[in-house]
C-alpha atoms as a PDB file:
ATOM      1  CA  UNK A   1      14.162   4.562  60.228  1.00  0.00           C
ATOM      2  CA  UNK A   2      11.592   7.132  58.932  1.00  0.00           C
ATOM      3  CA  UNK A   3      11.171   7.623  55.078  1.00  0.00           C
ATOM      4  CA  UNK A   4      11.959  11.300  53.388  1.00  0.00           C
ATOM      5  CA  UNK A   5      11.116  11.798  49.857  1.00  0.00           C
ATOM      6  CA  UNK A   6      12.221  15.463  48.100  1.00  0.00           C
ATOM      7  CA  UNK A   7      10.086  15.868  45.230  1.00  0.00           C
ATOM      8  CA  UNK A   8      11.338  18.318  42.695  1.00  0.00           C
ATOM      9  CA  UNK A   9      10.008  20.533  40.257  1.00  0.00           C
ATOM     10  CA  UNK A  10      10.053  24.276  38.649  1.00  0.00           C
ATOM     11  CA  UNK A  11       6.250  26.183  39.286  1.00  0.00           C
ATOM     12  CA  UNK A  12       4.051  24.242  36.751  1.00  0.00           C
ATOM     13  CA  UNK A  13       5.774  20.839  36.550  1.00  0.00           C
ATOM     14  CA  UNK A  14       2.834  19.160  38.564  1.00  0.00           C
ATOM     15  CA  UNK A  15       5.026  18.686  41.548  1.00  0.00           C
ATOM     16  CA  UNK A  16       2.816  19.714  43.978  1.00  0.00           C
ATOM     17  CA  UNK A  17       0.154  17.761  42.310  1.00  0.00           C
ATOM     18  CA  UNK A  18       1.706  14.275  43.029  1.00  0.00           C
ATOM     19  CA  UNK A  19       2.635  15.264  46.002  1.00  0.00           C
ATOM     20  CA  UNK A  20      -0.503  15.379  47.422  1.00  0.00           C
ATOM     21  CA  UNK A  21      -1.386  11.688  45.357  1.00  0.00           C
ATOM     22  CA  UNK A  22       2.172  10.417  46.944  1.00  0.00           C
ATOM     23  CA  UNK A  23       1.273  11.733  50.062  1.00  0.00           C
ATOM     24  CA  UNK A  24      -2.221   9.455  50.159  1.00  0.00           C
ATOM     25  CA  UNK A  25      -0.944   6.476  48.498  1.00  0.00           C
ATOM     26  CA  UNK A  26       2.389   5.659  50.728  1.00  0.00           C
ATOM     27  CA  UNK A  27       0.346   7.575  54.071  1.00  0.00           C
ATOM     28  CA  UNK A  28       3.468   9.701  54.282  1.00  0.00           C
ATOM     29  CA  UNK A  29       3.158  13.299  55.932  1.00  0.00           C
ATOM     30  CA  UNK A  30       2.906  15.814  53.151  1.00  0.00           C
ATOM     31  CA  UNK A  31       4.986  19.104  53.738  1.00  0.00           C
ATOM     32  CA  UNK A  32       4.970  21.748  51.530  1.00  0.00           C
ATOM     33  CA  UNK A  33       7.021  24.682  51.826  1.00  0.00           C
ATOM     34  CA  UNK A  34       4.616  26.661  49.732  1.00  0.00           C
ATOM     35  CA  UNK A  35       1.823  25.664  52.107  1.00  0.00           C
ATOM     36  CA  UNK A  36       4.251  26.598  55.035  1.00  0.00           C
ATOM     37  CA  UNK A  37       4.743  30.206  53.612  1.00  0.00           C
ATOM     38  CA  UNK A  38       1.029  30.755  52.761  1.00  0.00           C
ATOM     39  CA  UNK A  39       0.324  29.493  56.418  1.00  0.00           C
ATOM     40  CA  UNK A  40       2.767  32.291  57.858  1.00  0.00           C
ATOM     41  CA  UNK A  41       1.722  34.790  56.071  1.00  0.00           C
ATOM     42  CA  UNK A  42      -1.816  34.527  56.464  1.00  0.00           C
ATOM     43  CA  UNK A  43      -1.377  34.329  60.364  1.00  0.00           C
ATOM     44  CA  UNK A  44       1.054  37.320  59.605  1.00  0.00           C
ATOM     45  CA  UNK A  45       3.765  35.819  61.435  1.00  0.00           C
ATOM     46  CA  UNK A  46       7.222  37.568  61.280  1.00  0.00           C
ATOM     47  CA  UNK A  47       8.578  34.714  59.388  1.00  0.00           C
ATOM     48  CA  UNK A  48       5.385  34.879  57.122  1.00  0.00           C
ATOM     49  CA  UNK A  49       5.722  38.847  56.694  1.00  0.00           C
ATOM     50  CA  UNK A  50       9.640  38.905  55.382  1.00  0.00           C
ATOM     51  CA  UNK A  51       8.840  35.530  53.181  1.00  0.00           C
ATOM     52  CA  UNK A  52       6.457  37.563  51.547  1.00  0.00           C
ATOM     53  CA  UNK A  53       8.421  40.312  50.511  1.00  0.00           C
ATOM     54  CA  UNK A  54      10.289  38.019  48.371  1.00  0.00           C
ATOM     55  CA  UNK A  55       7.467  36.511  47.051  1.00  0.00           C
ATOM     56  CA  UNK A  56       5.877  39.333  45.671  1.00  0.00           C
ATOM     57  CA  UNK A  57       8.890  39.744  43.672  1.00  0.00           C
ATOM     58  CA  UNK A  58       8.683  36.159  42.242  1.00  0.00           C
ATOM     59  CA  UNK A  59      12.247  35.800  43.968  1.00  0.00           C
ATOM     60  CA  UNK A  60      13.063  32.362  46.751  1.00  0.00           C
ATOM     61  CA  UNK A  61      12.541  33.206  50.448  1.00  0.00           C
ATOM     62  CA  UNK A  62      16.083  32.895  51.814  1.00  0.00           C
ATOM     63  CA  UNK A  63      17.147  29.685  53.417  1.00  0.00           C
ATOM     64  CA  UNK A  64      17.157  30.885  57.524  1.00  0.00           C
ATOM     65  CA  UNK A  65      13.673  31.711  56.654  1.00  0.00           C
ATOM     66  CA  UNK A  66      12.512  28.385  54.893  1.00  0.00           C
ATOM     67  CA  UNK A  67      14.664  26.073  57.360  1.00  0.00           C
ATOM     68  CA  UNK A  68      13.223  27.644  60.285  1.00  0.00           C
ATOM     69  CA  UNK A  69       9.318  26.885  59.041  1.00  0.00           C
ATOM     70  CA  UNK A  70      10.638  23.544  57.946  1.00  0.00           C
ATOM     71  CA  UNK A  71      12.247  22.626  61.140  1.00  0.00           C
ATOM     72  CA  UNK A  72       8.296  23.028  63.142  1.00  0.00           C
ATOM     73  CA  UNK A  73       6.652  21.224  60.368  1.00  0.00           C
ATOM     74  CA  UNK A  74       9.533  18.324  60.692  1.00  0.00           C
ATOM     75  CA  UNK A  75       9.508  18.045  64.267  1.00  0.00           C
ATOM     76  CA  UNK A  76       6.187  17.031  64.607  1.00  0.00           C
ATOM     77  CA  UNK A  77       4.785  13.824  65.653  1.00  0.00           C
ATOM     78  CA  UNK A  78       3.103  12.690  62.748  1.00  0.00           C
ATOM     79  CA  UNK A  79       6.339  13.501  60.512  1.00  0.00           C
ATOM     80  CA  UNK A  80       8.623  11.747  63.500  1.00  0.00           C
ATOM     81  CA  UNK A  81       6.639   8.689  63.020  1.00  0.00           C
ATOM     82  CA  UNK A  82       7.152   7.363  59.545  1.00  0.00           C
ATOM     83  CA  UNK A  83       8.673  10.314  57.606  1.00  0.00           C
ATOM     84  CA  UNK A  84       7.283  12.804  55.120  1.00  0.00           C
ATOM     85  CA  UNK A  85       7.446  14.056  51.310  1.00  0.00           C
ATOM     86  CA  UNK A  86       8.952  17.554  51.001  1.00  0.00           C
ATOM     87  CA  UNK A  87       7.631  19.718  48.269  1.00  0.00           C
ATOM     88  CA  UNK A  88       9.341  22.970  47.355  1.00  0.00           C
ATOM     89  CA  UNK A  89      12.638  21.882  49.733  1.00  0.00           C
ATOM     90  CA  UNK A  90      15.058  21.736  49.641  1.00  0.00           C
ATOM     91  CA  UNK A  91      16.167  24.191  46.511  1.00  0.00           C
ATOM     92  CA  UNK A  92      19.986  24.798  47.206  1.00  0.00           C
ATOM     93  CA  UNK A  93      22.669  22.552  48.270  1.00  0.00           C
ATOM     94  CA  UNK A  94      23.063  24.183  51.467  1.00  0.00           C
ATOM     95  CA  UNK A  95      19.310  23.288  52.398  1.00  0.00           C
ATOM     96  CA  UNK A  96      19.835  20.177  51.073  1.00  0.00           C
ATOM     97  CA  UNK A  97      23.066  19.788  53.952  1.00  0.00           C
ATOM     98  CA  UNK A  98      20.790  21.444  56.544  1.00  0.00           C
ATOM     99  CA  UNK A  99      17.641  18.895  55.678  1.00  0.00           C
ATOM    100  CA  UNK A 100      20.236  16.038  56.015  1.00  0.00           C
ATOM    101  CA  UNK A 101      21.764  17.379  59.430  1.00  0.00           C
ATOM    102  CA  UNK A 102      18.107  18.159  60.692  1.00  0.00           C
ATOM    103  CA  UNK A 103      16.767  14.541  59.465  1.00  0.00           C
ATOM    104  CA  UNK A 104      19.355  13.179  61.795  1.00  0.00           C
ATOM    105  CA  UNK A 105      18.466  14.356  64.727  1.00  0.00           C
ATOM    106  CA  UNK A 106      14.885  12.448  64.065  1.00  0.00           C
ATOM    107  CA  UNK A 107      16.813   9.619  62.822  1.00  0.00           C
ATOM    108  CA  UNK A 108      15.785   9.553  58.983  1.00  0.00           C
ATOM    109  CA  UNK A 109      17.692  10.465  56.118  1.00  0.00           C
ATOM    110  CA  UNK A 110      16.564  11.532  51.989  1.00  0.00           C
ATOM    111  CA  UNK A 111      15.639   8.099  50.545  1.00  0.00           C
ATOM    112  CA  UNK A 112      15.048   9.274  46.779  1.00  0.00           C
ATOM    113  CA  UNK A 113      14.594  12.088  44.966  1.00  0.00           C
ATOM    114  CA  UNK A 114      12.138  12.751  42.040  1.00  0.00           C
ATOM    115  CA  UNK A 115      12.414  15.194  39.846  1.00  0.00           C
ATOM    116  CA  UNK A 116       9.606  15.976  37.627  1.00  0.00           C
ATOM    117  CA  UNK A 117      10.101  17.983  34.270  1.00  0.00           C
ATOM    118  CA  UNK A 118       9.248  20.127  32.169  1.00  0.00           C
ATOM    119  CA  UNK A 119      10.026  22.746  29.190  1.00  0.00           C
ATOM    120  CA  UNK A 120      10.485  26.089  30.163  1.00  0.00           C
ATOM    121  CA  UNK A 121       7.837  27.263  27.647  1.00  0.00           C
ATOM    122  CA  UNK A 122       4.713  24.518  28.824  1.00  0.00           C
ATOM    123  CA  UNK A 123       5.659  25.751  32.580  1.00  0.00           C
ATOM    124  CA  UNK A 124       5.257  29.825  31.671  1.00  0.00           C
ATOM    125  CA  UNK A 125       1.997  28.527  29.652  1.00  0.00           C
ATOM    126  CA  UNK A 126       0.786  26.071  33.136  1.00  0.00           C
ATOM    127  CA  UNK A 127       1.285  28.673  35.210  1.00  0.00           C
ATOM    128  CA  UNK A 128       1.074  32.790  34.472  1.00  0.00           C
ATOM    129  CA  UNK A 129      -2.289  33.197  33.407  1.00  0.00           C
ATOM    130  CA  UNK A 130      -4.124  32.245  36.487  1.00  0.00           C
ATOM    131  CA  UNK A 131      -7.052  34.277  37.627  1.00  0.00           C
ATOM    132  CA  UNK A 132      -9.163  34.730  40.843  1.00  0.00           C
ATOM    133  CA  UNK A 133     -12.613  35.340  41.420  1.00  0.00           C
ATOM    134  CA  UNK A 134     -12.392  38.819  44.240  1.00  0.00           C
ATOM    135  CA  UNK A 135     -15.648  37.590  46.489  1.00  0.00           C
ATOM    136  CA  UNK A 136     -15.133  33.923  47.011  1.00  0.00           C
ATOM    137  CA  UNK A 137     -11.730  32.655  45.118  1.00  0.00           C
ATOM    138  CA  UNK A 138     -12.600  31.024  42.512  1.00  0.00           C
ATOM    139  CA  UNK A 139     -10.038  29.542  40.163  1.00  0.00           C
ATOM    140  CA  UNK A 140     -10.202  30.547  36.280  1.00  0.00           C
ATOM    141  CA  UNK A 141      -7.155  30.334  33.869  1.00  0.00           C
ATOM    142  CA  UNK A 142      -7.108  32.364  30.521  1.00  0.00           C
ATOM    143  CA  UNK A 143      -6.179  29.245  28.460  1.00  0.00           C
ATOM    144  CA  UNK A 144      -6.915  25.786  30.552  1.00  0.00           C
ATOM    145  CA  UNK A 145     -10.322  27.241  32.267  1.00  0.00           C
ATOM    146  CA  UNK A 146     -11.871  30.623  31.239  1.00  0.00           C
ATOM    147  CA  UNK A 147     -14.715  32.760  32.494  1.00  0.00           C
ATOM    148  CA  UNK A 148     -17.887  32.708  30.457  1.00  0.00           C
ATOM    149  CA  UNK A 149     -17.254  36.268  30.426  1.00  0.00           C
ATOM    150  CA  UNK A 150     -13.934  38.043  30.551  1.00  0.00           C
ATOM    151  CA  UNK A 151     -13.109  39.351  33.747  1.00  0.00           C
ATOM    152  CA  UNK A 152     -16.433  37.737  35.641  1.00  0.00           C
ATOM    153  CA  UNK A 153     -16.604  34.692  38.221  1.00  0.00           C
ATOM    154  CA  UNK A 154     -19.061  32.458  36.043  1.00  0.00           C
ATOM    155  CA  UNK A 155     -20.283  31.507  39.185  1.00  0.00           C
ATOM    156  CA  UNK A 156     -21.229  34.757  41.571  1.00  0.00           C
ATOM    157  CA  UNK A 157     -20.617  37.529  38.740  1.00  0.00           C
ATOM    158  CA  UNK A 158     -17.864  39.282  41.040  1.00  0.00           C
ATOM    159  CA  UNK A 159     -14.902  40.797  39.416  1.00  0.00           C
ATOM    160  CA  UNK A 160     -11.699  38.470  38.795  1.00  0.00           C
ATOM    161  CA  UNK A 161      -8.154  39.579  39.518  1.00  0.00           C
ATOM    162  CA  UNK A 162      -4.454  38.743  39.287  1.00  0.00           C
ATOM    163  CA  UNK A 163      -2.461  37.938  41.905  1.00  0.00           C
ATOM    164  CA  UNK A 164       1.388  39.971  41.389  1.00  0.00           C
ATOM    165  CA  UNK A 165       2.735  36.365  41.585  1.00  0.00           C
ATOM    166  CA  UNK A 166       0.395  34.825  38.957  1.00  0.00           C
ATOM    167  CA  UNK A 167       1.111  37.633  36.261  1.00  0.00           C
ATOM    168  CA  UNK A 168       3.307  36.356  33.461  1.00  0.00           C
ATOM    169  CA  UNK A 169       6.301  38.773  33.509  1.00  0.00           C
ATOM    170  CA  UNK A 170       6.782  37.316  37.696  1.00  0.00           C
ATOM    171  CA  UNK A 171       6.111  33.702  36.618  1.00  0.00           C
ATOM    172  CA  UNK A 172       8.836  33.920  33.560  1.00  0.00           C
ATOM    173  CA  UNK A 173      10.859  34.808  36.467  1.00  0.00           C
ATOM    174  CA  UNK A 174      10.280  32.759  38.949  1.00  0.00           C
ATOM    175  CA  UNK A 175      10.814  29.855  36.812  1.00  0.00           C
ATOM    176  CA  UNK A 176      13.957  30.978  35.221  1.00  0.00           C
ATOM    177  CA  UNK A 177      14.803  32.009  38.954  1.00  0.00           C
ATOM    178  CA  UNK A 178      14.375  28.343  40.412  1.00  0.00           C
ATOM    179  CA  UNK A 179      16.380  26.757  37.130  1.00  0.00           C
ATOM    180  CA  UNK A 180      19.230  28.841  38.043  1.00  0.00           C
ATOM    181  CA  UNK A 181      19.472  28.466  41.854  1.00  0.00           C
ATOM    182  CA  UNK A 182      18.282  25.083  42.258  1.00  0.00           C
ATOM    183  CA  UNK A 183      20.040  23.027  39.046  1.00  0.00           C
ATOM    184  CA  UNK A 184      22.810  22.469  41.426  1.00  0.00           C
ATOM    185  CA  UNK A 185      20.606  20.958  44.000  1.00  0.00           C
ATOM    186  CA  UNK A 186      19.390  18.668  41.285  1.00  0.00           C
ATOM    187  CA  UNK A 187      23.120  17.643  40.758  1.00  0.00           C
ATOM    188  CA  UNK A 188      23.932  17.227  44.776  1.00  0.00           C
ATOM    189  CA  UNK A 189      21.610  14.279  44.591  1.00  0.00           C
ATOM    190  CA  UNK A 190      22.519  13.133  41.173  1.00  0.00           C
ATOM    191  CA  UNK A 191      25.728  12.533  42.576  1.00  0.00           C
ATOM    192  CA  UNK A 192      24.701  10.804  45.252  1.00  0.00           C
ATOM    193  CA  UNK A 193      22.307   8.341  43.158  1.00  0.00           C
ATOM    194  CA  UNK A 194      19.135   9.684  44.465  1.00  0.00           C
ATOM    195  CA  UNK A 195      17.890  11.499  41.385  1.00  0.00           C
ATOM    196  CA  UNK A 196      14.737  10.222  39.297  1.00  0.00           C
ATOM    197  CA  UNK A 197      13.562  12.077  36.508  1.00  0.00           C
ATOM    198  CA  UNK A 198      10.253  11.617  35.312  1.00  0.00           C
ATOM    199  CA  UNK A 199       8.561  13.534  32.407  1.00  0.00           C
ATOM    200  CA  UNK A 200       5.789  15.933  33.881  1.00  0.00           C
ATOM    201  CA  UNK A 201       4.722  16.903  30.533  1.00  0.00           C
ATOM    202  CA  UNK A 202       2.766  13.261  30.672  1.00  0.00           C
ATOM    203  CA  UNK A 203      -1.050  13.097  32.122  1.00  0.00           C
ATOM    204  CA  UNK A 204      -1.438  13.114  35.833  1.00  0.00           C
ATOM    205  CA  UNK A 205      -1.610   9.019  36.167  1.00  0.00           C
ATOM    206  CA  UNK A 206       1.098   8.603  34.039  1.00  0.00           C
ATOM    207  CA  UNK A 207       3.259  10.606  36.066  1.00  0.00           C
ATOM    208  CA  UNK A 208       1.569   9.521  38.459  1.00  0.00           C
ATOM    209  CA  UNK A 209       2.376   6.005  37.654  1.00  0.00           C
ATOM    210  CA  UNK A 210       5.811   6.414  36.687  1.00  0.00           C
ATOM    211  CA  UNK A 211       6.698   8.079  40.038  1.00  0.00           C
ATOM    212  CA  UNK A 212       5.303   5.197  42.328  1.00  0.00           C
ATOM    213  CA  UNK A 213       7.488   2.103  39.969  1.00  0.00           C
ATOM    214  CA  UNK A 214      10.712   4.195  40.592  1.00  0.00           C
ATOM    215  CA  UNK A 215       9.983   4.678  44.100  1.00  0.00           C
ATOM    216  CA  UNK A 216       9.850   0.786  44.274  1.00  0.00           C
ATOM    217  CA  UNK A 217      12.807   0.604  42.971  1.00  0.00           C
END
């Protein structure tokens, strides 16, 4: 029976992070619903052009939308094979039903669930503040990596800008937006003993760390 991990997390917990560092260490397929969405929209799909309209708004793309991107990644070969951590899904209880109906038709079901945490303050501090450079992309943040030079790429001197969804006000948002909506998800799988929490507030290995000893368990 194939493996699923859901890996849990509000924007700036690290989720996405270990994800990647779960993804390489158990050879699991690594699907990411925020990799899905940026995928659609940049090949301006019509799935990709209405998820975006709640994006820009710092506001969850509704679950047909999500399931239906899911359901692609899910069905293909390399995710049939041995499974595959989920990243940013599900978020609701009613995604969580649809993953488990969906997972059965490949025959795998959710094996654990790890939920990685943080204060709402550190997350609004991780994540607004995030800055791009216009010519090449370029990554800067105003407290955790700065420009040289306000408002200049360090590296090509092209102007830096900020994305609607990186801007603080959208961020405080989103955050508060995913506590809301998805703390009930986080109780679906409580109840069913599938919940781990681990402290994201920890350096990368640690969490790291922590995250592969529960998953032994």
């Amino acid at each position: 029976m194939s493996t699923y991990i859901v890996l849990l997390g509000p924007p700036g917990a690290g989720k996405g992070t270990q994800a990647k560092i779960l993804a390489d260490t158990t050879k699991l397929a690594h699907i990411s619903s925020g990799d899905l969405f940026r995928e659609n929209i940049q090949n301006q799909t019509e799935l990709g052009k209405q998820a975006k309209s709640y994006m820009d708004k710092g506001e969850l793309v509704p679950d047909d939308l999500t399931i239906a991107m899911i359901r692609e990644r899910i069905s293909c070969a390399e995710c049939n094979k041995g499974g595959a951590i989920l990243d940013g899904f599900p978020r609701t209880p009613a995604q969580a039903d649809a993953l488990e109906k969906m997972l059965g038709e490949y025959g795998g079901q959710v094996n654990a669930v790890p939920y990685v945490t943080a204060a709402e303050s550190i997350l609004i501090e991780r994540t607004g503040g995030r800055w791009l450079c216009r010519e090449t992309g370029h990554v800067y943040h105003e407290k955790f990596s700065p420009p040289k030079q306000t408002g200049v790429c360090d590296i090509d001197g092209s102007e830096l800008y900020q994305r609607d969804d990186d801007k603080k006000e959208t961020v405080t948002k989103r955050i508060r937006v995913y506590f809301e909506q998805t703390m009930p998800l986080v109780e679906y799988y409580r109840q069913r003993g599938r919940l781990i929490e681990i402290n994201g507030v920890q350096p990368v290995e640690q969490v790291t760390s922590e995250l592969l000893e529960a998953l032994k368990k």
